[in-house]
Structures are given as structure tokens and as C-alpha cells.
C-alpha atoms as a PDB file:
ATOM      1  CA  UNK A   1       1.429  -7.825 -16.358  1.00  0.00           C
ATOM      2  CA  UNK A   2      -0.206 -10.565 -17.613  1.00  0.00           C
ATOM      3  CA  UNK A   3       0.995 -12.983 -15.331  1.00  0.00           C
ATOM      4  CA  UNK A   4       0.717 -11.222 -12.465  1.00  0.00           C
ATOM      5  CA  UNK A   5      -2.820 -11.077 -13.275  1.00  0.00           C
ATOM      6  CA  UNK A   6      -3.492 -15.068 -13.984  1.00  0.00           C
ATOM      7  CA  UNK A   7      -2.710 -15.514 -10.468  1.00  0.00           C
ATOM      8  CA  UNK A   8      -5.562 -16.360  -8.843  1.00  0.00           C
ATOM      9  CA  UNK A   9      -4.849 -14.129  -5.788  1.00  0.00           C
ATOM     10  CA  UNK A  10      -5.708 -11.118  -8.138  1.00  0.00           C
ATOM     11  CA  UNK A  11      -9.558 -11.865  -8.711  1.00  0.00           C
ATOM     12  CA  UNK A  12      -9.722 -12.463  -4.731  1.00  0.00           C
ATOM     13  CA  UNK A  13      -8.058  -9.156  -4.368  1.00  0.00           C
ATOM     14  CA  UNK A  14     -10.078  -6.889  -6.848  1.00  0.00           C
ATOM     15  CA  UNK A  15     -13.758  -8.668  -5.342  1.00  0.00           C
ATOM     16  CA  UNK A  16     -12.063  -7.586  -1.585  1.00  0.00           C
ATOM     17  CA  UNK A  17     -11.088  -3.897  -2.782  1.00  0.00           C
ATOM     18  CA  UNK A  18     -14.813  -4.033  -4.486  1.00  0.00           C
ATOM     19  CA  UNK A  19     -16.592  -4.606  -0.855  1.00  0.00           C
ATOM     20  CA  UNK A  20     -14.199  -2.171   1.080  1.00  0.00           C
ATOM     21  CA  UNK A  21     -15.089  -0.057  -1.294  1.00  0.00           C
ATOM     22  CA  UNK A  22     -18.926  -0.092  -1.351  1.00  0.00           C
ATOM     23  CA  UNK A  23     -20.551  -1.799   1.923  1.00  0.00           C
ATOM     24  CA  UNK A  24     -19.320   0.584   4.461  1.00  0.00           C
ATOM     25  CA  UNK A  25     -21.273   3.891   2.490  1.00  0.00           C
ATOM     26  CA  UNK A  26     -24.467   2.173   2.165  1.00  0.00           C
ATOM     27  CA  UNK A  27     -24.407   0.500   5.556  1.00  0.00           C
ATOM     28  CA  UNK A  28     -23.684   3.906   7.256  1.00  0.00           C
ATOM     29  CA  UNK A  29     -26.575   4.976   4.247  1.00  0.00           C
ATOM     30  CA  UNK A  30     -29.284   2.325   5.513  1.00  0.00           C
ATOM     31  CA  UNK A  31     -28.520   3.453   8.809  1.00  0.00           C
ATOM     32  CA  UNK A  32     -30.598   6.519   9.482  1.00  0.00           C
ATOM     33  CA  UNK A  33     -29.064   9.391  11.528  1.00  0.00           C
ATOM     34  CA  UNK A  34     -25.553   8.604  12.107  1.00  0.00           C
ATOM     35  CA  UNK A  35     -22.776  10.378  14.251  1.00  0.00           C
ATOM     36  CA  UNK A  36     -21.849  12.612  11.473  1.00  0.00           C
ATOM     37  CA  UNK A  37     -23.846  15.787  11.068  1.00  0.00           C
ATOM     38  CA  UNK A  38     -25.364  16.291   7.833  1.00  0.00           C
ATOM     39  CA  UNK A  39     -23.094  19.148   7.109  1.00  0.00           C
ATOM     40  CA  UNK A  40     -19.857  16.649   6.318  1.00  0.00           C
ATOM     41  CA  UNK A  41     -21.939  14.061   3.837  1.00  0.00           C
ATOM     42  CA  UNK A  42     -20.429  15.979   0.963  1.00  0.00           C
ATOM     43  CA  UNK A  43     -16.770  15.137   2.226  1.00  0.00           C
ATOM     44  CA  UNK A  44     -17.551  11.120   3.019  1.00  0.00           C
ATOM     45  CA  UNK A  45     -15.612  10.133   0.248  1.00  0.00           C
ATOM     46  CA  UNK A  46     -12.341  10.758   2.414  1.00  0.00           C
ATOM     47  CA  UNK A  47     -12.875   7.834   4.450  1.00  0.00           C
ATOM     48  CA  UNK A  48     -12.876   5.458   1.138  1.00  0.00           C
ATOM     49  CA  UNK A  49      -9.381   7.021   0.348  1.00  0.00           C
ATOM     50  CA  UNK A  50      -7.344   7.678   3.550  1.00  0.00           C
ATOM     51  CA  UNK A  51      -8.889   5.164   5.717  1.00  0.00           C
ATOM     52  CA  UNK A  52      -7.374   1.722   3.671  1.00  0.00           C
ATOM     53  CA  UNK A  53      -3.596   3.637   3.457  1.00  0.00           C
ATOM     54  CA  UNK A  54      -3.092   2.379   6.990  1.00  0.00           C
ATOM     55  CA  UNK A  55      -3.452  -1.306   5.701  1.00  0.00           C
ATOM     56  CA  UNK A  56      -5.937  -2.106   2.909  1.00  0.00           C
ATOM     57  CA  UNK A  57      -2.871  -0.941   0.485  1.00  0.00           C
ATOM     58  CA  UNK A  58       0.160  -2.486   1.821  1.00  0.00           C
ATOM     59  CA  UNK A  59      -1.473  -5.209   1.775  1.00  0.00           C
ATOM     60  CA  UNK A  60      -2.283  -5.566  -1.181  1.00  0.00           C
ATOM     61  CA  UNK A  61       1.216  -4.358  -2.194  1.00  0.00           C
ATOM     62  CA  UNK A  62       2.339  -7.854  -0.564  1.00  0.00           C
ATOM     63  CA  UNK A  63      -0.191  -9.414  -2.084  1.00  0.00           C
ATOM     64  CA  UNK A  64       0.729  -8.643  -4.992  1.00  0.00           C
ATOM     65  CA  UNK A  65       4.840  -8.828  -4.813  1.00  0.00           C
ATOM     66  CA  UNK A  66       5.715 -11.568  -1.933  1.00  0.00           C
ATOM     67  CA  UNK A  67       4.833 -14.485  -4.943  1.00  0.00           C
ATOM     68  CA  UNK A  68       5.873 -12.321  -8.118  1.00  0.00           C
ATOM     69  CA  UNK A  69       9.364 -13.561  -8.489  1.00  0.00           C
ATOM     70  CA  UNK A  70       8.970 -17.087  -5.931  1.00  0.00           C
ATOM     71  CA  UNK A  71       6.037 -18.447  -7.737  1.00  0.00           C
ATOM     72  CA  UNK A  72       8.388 -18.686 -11.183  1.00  0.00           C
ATOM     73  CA  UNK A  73      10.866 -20.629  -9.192  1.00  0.00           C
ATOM     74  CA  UNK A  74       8.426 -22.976  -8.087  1.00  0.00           C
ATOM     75  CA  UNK A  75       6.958 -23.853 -10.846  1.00  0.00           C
ATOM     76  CA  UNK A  76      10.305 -24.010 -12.844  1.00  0.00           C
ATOM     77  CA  UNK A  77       9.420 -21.163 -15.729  1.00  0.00           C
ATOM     78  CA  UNK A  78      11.942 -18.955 -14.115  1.00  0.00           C
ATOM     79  CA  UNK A  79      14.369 -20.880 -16.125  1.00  0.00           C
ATOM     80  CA  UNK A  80      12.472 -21.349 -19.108  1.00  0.00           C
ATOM     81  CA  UNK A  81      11.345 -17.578 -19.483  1.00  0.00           C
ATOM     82  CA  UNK A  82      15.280 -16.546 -19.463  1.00  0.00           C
ATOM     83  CA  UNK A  83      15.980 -19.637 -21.575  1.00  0.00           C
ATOM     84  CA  UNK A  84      14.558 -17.034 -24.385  1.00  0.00           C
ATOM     85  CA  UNK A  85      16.382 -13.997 -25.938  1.00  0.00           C
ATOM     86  CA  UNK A  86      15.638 -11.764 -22.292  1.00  0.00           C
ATOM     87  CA  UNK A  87      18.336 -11.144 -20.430  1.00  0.00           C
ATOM     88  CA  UNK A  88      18.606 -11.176 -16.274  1.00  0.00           C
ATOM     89  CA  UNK A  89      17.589  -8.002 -15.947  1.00  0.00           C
ATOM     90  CA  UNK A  90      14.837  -7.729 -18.236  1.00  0.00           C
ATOM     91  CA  UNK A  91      13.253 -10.596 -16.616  1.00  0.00           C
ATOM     92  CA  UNK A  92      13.870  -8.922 -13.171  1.00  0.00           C
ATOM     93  CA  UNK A  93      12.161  -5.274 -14.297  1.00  0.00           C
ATOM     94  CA  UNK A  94       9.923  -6.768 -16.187  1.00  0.00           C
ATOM     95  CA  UNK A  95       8.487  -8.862 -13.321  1.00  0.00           C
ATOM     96  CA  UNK A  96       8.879  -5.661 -10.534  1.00  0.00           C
ATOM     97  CA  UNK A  97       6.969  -3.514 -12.897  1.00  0.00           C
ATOM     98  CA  UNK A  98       4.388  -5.497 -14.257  1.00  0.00           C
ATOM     99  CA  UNK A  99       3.427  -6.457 -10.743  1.00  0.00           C
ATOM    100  CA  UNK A 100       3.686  -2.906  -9.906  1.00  0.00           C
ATOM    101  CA  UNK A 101       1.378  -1.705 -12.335  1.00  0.00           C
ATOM    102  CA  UNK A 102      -1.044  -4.057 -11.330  1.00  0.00           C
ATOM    103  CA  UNK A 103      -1.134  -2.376  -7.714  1.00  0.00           C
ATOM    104  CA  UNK A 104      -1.422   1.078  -9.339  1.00  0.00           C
ATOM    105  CA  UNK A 105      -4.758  -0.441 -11.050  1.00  0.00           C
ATOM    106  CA  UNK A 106      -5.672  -1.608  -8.033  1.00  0.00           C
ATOM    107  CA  UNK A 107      -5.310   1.953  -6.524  1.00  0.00           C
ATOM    108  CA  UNK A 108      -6.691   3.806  -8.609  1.00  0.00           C
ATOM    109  CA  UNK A 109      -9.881   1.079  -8.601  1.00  0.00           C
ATOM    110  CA  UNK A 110      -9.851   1.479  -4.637  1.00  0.00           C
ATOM    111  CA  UNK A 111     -10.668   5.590  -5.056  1.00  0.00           C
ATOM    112  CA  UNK A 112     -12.753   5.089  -8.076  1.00  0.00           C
ATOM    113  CA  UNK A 113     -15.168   2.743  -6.433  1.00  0.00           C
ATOM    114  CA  UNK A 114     -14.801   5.003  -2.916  1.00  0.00           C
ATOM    115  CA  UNK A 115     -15.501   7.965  -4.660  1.00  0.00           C
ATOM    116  CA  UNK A 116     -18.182   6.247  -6.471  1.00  0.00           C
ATOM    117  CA  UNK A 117     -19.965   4.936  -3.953  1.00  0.00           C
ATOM    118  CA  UNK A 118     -20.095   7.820  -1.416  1.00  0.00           C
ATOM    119  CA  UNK A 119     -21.606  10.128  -4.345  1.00  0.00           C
ATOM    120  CA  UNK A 120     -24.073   7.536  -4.861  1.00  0.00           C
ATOM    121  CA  UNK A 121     -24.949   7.122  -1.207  1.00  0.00           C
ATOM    122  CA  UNK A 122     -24.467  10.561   0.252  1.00  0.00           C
ATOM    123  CA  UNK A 123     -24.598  13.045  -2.828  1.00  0.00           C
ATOM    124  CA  UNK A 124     -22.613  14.987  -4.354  1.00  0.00           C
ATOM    125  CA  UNK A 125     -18.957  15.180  -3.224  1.00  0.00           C
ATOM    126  CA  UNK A 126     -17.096  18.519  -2.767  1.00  0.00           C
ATOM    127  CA  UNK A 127     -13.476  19.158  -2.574  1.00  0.00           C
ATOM    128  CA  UNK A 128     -11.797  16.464  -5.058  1.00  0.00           C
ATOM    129  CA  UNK A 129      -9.808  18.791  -6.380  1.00  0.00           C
ATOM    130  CA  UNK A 130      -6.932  17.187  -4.016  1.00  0.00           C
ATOM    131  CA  UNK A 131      -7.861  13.554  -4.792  1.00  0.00           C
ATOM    132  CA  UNK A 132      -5.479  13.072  -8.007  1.00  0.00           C
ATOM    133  CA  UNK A 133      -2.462  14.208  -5.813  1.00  0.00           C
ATOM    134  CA  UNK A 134      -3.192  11.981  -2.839  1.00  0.00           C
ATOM    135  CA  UNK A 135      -3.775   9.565  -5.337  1.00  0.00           C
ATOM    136  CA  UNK A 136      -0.068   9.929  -6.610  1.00  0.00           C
ATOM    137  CA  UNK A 137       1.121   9.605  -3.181  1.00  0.00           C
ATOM    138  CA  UNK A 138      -0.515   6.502  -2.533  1.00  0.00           C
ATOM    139  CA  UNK A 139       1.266   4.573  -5.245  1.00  0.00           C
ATOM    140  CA  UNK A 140       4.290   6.388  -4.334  1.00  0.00           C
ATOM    141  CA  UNK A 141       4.176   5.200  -0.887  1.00  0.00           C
ATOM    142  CA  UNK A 142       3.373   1.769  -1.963  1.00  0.00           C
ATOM    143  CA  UNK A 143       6.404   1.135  -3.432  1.00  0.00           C
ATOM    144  CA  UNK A 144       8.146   0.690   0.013  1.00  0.00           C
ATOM    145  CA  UNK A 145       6.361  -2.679   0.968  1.00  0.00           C
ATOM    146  CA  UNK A 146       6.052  -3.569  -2.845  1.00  0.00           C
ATOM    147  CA  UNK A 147       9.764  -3.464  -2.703  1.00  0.00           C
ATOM    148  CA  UNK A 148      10.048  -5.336   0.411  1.00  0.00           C
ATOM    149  CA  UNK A 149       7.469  -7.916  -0.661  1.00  0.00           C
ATOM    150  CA  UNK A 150       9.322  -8.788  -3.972  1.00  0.00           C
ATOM    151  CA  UNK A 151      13.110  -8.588  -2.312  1.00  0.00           C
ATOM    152  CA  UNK A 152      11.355 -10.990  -0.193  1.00  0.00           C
ATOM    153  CA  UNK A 153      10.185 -13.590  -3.053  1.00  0.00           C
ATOM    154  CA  UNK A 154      13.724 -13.281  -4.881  1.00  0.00           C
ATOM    155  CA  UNK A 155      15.454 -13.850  -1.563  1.00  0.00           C
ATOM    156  CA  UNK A 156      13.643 -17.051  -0.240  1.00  0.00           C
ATOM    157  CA  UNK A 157      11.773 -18.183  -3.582  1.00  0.00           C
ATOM    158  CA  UNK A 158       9.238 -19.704  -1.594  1.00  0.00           C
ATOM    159  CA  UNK A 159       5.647 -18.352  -2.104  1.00  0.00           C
ATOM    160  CA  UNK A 160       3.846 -19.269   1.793  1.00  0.00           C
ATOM    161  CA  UNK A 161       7.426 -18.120   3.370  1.00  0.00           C
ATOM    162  CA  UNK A 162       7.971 -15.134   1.332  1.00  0.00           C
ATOM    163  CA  UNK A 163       4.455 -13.827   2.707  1.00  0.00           C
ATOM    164  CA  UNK A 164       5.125 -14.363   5.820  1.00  0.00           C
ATOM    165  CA  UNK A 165       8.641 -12.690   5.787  1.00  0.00           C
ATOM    166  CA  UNK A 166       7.052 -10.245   4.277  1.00  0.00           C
ATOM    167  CA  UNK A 167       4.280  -9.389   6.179  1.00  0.00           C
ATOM    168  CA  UNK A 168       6.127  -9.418   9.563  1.00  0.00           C
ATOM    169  CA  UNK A 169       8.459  -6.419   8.058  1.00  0.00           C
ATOM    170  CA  UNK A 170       4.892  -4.528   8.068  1.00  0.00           C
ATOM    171  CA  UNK A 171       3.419  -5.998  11.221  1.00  0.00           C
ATOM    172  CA  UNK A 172       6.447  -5.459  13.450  1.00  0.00           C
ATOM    173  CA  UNK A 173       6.746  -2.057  12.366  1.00  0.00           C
ATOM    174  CA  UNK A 174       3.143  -1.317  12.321  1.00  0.00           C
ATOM    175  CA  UNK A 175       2.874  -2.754  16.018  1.00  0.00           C
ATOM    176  CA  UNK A 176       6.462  -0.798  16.866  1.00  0.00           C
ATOM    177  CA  UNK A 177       5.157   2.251  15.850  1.00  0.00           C
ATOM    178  CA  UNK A 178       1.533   2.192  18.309  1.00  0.00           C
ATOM    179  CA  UNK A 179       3.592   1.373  21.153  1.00  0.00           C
ATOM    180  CA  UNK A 180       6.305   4.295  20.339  1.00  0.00           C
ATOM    181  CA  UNK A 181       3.690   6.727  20.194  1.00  0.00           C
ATOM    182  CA  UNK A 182       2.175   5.794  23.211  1.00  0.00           C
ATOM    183  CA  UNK A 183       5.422   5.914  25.030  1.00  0.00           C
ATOM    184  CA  UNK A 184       6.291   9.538  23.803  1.00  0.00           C
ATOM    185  CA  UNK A 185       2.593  10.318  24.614  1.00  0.00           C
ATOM    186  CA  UNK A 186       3.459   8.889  28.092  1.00  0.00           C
ATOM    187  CA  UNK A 187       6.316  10.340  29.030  1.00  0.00           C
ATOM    188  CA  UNK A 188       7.524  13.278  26.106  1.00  0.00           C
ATOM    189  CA  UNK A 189      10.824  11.972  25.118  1.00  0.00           C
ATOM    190  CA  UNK A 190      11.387  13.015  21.510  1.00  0.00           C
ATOM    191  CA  UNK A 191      13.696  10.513  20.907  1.00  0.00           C
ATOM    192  CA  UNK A 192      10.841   7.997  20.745  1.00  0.00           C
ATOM    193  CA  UNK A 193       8.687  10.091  18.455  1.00  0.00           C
ATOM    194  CA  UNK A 194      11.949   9.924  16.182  1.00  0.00           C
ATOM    195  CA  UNK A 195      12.356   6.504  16.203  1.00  0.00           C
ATOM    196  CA  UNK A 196       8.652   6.068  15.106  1.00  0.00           C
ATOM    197  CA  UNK A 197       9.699   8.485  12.072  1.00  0.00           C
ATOM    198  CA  UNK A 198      12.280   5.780  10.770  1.00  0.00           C
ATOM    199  CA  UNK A 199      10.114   3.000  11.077  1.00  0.00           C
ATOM    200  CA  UNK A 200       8.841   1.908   7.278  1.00  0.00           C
ATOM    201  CA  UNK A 201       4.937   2.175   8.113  1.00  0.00           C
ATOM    202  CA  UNK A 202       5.358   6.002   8.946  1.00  0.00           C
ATOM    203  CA  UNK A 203       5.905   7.666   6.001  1.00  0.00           C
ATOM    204  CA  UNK A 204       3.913   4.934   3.855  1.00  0.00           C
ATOM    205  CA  UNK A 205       1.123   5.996   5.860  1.00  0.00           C
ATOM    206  CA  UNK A 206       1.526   9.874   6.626  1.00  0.00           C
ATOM    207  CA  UNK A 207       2.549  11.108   2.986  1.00  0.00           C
ATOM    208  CA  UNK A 208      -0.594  11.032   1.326  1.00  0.00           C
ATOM    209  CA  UNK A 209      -2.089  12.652   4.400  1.00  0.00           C
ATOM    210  CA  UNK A 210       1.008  15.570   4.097  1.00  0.00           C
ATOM    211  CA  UNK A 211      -0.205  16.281   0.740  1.00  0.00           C
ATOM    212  CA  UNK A 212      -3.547  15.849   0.852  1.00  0.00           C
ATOM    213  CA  UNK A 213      -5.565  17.502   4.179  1.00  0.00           C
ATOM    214  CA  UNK A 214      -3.946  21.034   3.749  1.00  0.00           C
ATOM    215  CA  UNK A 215      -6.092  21.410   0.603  1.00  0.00           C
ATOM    216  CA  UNK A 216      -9.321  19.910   2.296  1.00  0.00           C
ATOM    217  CA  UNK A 217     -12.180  22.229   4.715  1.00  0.00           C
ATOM    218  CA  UNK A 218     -12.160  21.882   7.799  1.00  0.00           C
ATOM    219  CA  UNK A 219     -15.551  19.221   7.561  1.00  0.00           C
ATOM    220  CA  UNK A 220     -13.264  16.839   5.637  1.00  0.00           C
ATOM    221  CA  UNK A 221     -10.717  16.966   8.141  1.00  0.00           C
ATOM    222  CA  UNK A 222     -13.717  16.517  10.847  1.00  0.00           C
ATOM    223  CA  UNK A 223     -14.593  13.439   8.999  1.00  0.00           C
ATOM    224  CA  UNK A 224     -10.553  12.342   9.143  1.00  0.00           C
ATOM    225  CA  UNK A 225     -10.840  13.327  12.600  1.00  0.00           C
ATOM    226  CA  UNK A 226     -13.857  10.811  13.562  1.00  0.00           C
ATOM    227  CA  UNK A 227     -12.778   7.570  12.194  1.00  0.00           C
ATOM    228  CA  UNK A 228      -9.038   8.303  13.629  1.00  0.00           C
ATOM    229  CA  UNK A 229      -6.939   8.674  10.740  1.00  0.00           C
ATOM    230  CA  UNK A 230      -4.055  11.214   9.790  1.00  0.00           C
ATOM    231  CA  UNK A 231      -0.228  11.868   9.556  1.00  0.00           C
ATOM    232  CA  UNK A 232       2.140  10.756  12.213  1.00  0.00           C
ATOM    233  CA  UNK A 233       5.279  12.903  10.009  1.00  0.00           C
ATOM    234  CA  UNK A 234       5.620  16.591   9.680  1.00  0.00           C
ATOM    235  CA  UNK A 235       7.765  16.777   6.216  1.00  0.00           C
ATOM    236  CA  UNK A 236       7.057  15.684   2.920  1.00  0.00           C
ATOM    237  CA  UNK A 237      10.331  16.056   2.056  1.00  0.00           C
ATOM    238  CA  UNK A 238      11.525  13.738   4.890  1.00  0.00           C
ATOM    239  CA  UNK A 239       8.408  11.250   4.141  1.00  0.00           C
ATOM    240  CA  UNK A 240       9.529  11.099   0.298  1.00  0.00           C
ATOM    241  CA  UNK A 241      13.247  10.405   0.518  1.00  0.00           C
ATOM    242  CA  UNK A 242      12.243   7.890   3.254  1.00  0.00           C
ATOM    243  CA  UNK A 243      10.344   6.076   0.653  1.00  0.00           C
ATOM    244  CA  UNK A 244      13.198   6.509  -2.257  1.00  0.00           C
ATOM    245  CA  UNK A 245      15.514   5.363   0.576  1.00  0.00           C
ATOM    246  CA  UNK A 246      13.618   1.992   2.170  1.00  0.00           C
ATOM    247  CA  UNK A 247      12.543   0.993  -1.878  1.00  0.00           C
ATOM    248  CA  UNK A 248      16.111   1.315  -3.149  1.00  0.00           C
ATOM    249  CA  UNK A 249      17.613  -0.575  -0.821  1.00  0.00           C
ATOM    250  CA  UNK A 250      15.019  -3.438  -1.177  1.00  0.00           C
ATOM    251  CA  UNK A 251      14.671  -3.541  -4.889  1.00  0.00           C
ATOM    252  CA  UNK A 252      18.471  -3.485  -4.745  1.00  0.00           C
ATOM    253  CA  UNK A 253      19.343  -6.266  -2.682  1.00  0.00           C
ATOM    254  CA  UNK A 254      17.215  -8.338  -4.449  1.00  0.00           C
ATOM    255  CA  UNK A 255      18.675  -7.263  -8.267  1.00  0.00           C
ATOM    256  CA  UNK A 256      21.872  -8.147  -6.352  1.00  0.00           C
ATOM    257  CA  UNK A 257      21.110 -11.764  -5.309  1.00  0.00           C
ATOM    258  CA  UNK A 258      18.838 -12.315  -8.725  1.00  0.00           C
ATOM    259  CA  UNK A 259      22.868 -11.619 -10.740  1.00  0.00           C
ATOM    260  CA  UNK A 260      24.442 -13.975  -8.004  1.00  0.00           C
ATOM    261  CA  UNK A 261      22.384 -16.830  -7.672  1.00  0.00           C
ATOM    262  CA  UNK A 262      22.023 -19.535  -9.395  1.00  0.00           C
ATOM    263  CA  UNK A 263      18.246 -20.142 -11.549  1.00  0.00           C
ATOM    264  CA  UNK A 264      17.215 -23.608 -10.433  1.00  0.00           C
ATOM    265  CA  UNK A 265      14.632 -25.585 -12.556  1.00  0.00           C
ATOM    266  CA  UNK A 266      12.372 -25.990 -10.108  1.00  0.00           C
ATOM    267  CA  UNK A 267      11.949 -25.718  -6.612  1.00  0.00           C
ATOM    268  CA  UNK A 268      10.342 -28.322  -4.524  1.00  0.00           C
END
């Protein structure tokens, strides 16, 4: 945990998550009349929380994991760290969930600050009661391009490259995905719409919405609604073992190729 956070890419992320977090209310605020009715300023605070799960988090889930395990290669204290009494796999857990727990904080800042900020600029907020659980299922569903991200790092353990392996998982996916639905919008064919299910962005996106709107009035969902967010998947049972299923695989492959390969000193 403590390395993760000495990177500097951590201070850049928490003042980013700070701004996301607090310019939008009290621009729409210092706005005058805006396009919502008065009627749904007590349910603002959804747009803080469901509107960054499209990319604000896995982002920062990248962020966070593409350098985790590449940036100790690079700097040679890969090998000195498991010089010491840790074994392989110590080093390896110890690294996934320090970094992880890191991105929980993270989370958990991102809906503190939203929530926060929209009481401050709008009033009082009304149906939290289902904010813990879409809470859960937002660092649930980060896991997927956590794992990716850090499978990523182990596998090229290069920082710049592992990013940008990385990120094109989510992009190409994320870009798949609008032109799916637009096809099955187009022309019907279910077997597009189930592709789009399988795709790694769709249940990372639509589970915290699954468990989330059915508890929310129908003004929250107006809000959801108007800045064109929700859940492209029916089932949270098909969303969750999605997840389970895309962050095994990653997080195993990589403890896989962490036993095989060889721990250079230091790579150039």
C-alpha cells in the first residue's frame, strides 16, 4: 500500500477524482435555472456516482495497476524485495492487493466527495439508502480492468507499454460495444446484443446500475435518464460471474508467468 501510494501518479489521481467530483455541482449551481426541474435536486447526487462507472473508474483501475508490478522491474527492487524472507507469492498478493486497496480508497473518495458536494450545492439528498450497495458493486466491478491492468505490468514489465496494452483491452471493448448496440438497434438481431454482453466493459459498467436503480424513485432515475447513463445487462447474476470469470483469468495468467519467469535486476 505504501508504495503504491509514493507513486507520483496517485496525488495526480486523487486532485482529478477531487475536481470530477466538485466542479460539475457548482457549475450546474452558478448556473441559474437549468434543464432539471426543481423537483429532482434532491436526487443530483446520482450523477457523481453512476456517471464516472462508464470511465472515470476503470481508469483509474489502470492507473493504478498497469505500473504496480512493471515499475519494480524497472527500477530493479523486484529482485531486492524477494531477496528478503517473502516468498513469490507474497510479493505477488501483496502487490495486487495493496494496489487494490488503494482503488477502493479512491472509490469510496469519488462518492464521498459526489455526495458531498451535491448536498452542499443542491440540498439535502434523498434516497441514499442504496448508495453503500452500489458502492460495493463498484469496487466489485473494478476488479476486471484492475486485473487486466496488473496481468498487463507482470506480462510486459514495461510501465509506458503496459498502459497502453492495457488501456486498448478497455478502449476496444468500450468502442466494440457502441457500435454493437447500434447494429442490434439497426437491424434487431439478438445475436449482436449478446455479443455486447461478453464484452468486458458490459458488466463493469451495468452491475452497479442492476443493483442500484430498482431501489431509487422514479426522479433519480429521471436524472439517470438525462445525462444518458444506465445498464446495458439484464442479470446480476450473469454480470457477477462475468466479473469472477474475466478477473480470474487475468490475475491468473499473470501468477502463472510471475512462478515461470525469471526476476531480472533491472530492466532497461
Amino acid at each position: 500500500m505504501r508504495r503504491a501510494v509514493a507513486r507520483k501518479k496517485v496525488l495526480a489521481l486523487v486532485v482529478l477524482t477531487i475536481l470530477i467530483d466538485t466542479i460539475p455541482y457548482y457549475l450546474l449551481r452558478s448556473s441559474g435555472p437549468t434543464l432539471l426541474p426543481v423537483v429532482d435536486d434532491p436526487y443530483l447526487w446520482v450523477t457523481g456516482i453512476f456517471v464516472p462507472q462508464g470511465f472515470f473508474l476503470p481508469f483509474i483501475a489502470l492507473l493504478i495497476a498497469a505500473g504496480s508490478m512493471s515499475e519494480e522491474y524497472e527500477q530493479g527492487t523486484a529482485e531486492v524485495l524477494l531477496s528478503k524472507p517473502v516468498s513469490r507469492e507474497e510479493f505477488f498478493f501483496g502487490k495486487f492487493s495493496g494496489g487494490f486497496l488503494l482503488l477502493t480508497i479512491v472509490i469510496l473518495l469519488n462518492a464521498t466527495l459526489s455526495l458531498t458536494s451535491a448536498t452542499l450545492a443542491f440540498g439535502t439528498q434523498l434516497a441514499l439508502g442504496v448508495l453503500p450497495l452500489v458502492v460495493v458493486a463498484q469496487i466489485f466491478s473494478s476488479i476486471v480492468f484492475y486485473s487486466v491492468a496488473f496481468m498487463s505490468g507482470e506480462l510486459v514489465r514495461r510501465s509506458s507499454l503496459s498502459y497502453v496494452l492495457a488501456s486498448a483491452v478497455y478502449f476496444t471493448s468500450e468502442i466494440a460495444g457502441i457500435y454493437l448496440r447500434v447494429i442490434f438497434t439497426l437491424t434487431g438481431n439478438t445475436f449482436y446484443q449478446q455479443i455486447n454482453f461478453y464484452l468486458p466493459t458490459t458488466p463493469v459498467s451495468s452491475l452497479p446500475f442492476l443493483v442500484g436503480t430498482p431501489g431509487l424513485p422514479a426522479q433519480a432515475l429521471d436524472v439517470l435518464r438525462f445525462v444518458g447513463t444506465g445498464a446495458t445487462e439484464t442479470s446480476i447474476t450473469f454480470s457477477v460471474g462475468l466479473i469472477v470469470a474475466f478477473a480470474v483469468g487475468a490475475v491468473l495468467v499473470a501468477v502463472l508467468h510471475f512462478r515461470w519467469a525469471d526476476i531480472s535486476k533491472r530492466v532497461a
